[in-house]
N, C-alpha and C. Protein backbone atom coordinates (compact mmCIF):
# COMPACT_ATOMS: atom_id res chain seq x y z
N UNK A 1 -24.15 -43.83 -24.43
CA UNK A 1 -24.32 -43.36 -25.79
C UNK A 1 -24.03 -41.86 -25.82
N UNK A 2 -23.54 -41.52 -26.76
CA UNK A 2 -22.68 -40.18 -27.09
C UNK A 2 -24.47 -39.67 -27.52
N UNK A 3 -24.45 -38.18 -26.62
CA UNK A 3 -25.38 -37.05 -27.12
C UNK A 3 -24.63 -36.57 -29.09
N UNK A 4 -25.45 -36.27 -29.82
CA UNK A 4 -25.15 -36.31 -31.23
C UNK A 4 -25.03 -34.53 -31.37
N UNK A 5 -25.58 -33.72 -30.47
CA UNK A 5 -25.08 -32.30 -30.80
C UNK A 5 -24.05 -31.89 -29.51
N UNK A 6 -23.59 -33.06 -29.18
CA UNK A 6 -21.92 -32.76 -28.48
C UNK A 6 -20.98 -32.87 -29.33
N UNK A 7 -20.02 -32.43 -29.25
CA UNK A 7 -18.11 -32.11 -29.85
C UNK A 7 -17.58 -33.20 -29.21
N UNK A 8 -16.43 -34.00 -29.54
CA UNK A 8 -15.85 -34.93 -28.80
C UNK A 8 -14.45 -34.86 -29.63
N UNK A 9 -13.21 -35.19 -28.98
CA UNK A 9 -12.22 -35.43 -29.49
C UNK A 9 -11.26 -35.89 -28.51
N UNK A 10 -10.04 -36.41 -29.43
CA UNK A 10 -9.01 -36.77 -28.62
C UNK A 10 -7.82 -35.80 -28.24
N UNK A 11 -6.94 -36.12 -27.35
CA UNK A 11 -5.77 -34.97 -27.34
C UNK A 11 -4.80 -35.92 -27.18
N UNK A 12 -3.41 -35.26 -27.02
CA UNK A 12 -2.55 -36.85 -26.70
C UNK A 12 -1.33 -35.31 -26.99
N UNK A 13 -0.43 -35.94 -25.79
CA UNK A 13 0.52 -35.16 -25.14
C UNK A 13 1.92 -36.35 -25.02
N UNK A 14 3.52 -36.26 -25.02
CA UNK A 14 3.73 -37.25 -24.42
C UNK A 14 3.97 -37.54 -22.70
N UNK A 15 3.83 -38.72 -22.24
CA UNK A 15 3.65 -38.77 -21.33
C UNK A 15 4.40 -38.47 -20.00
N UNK A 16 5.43 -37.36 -20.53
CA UNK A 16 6.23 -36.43 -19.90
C UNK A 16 6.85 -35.24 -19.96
N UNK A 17 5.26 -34.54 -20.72
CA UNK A 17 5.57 -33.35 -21.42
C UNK A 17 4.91 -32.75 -19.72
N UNK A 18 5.40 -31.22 -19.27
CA UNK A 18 5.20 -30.57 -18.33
C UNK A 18 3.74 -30.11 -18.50
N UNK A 19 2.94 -29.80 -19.43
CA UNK A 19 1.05 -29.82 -19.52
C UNK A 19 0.51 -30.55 -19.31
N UNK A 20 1.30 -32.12 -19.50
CA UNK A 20 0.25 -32.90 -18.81
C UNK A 20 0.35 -32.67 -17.14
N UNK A 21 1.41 -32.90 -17.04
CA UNK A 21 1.55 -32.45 -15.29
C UNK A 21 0.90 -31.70 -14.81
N UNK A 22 0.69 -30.51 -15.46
CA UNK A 22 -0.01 -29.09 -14.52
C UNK A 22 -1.76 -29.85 -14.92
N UNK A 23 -1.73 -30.66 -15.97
CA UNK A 23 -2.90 -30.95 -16.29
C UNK A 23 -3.58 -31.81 -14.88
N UNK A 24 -2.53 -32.92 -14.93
CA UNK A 24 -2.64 -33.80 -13.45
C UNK A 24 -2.47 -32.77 -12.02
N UNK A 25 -1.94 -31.78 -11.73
CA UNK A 25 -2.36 -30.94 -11.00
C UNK A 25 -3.17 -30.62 -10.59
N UNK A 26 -3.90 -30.06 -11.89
CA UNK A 26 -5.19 -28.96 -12.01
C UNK A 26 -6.28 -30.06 -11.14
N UNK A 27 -6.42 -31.09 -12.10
CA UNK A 27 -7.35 -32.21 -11.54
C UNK A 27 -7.08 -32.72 -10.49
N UNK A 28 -5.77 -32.38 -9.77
CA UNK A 28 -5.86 -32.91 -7.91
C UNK A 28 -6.19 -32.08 -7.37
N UNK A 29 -6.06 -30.67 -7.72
CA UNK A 29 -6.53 -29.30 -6.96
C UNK A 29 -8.04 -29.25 -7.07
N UNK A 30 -8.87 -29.84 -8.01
CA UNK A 30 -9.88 -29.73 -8.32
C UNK A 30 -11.05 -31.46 -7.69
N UNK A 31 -10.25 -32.07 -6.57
CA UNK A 31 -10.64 -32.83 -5.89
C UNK A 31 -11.01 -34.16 -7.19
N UNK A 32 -9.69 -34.09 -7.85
CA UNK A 32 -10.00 -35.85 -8.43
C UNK A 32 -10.52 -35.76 -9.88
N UNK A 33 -10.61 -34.91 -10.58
CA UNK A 33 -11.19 -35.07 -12.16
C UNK A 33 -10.55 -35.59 -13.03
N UNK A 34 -11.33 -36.22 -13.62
CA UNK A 34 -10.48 -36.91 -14.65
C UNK A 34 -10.07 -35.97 -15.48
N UNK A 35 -8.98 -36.31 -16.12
CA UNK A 35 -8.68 -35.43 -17.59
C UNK A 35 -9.38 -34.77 -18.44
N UNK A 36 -10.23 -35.41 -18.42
CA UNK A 36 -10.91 -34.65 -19.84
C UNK A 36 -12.16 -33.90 -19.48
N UNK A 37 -12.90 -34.53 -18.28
CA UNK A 37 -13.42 -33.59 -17.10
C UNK A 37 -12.74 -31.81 -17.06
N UNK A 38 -11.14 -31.95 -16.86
CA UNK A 38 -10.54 -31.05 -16.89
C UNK A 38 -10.73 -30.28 -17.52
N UNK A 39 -10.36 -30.98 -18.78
CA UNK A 39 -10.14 -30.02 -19.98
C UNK A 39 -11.75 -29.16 -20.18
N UNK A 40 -12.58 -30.11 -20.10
CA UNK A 40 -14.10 -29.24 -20.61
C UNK A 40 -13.84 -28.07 -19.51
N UNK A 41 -13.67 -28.32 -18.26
CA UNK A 41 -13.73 -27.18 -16.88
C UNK A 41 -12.54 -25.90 -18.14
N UNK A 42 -11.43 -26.38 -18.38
CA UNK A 42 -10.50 -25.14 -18.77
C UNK A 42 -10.93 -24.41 -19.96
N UNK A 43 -11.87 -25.07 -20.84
CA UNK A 43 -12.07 -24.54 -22.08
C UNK A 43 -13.58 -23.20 -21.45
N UNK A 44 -14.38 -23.44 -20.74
CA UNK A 44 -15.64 -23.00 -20.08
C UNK A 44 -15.06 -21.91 -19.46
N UNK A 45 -13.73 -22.16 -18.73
CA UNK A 45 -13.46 -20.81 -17.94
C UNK A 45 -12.32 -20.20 -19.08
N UNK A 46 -12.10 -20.60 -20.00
CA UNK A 46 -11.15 -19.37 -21.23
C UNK A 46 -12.72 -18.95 -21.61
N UNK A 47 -13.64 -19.30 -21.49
CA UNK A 47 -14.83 -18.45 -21.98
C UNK A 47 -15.17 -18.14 -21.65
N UNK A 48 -15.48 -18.07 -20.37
CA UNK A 48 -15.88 -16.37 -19.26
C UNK A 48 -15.31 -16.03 -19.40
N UNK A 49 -13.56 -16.23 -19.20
CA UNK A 49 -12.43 -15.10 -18.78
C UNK A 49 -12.71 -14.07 -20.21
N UNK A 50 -12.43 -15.09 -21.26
CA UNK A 50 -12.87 -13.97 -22.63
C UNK A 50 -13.77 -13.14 -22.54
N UNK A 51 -14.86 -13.47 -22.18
CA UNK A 51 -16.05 -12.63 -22.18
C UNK A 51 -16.09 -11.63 -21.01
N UNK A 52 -15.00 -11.46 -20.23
CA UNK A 52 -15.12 -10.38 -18.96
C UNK A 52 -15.97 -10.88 -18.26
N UNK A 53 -16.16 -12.32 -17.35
CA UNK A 53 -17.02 -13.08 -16.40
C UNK A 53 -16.31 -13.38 -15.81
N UNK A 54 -16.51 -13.06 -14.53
CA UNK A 54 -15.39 -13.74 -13.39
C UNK A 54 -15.45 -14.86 -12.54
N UNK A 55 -14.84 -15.91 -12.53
CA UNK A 55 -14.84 -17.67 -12.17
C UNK A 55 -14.79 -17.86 -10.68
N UNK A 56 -15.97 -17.31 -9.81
CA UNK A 56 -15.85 -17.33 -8.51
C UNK A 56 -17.07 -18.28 -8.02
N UNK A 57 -17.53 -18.65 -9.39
CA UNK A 57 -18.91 -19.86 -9.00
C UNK A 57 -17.65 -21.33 -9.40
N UNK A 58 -16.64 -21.07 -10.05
CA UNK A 58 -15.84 -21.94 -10.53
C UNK A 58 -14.52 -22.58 -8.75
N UNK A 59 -14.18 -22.12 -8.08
CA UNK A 59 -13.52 -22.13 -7.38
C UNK A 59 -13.29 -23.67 -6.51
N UNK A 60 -12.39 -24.09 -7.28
CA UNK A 60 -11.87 -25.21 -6.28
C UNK A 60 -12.49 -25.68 -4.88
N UNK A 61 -12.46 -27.37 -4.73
CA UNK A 61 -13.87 -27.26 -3.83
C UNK A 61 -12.93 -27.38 -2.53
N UNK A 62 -11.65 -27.26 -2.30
CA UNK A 62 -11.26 -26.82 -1.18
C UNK A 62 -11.58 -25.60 -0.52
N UNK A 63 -11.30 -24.65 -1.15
CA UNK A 63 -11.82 -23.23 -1.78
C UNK A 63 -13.12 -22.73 -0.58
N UNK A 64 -14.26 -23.61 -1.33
CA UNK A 64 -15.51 -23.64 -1.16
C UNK A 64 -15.74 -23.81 0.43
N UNK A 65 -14.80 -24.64 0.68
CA UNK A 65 -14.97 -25.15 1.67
C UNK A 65 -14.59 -24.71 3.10
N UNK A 66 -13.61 -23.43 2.49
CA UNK A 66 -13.08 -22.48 4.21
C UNK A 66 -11.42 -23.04 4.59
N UNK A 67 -11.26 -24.60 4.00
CA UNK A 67 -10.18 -24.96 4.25
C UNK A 67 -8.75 -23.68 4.01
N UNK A 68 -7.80 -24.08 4.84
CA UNK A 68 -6.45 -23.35 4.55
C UNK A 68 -5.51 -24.19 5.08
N UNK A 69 -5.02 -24.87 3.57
CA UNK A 69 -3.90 -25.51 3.77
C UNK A 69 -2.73 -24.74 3.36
């Protein structure tokens, strides 16, 4: 059941426009998120970045992890 003071909507791209790609990117770099997972993560960090907050609690969980591929 949908929380009632959440926002919800749809988006729709076609299915070989180059945003969705970087979109499907973002979410393999980001260990597997779904889409729209995504999108909430991109809209949260245009709102630190706006606000002069820097996204280093945000960092990819490869990242996190010491890996260097």
């Amino acid at each position: 059941m949908r929380a009632t003071s959440d926002a919800y909507w749809n988006t729709s791209l076609p299915k070989d426009h180059d945003a969705l790609r970087e979109l499907d990117a973002y979410c393999q770099e980001w260990g597997g998120l779904t889409r729209a997972e995504a999108t909430r993560r991109l809209l949260i960090e245009w709102t630190l970045l706006r606000q002069g907050k820097g996204l280093s609690v945000w960092g990819p969980s490869f990242a996190a992890s010491g890996s260097s591929e």
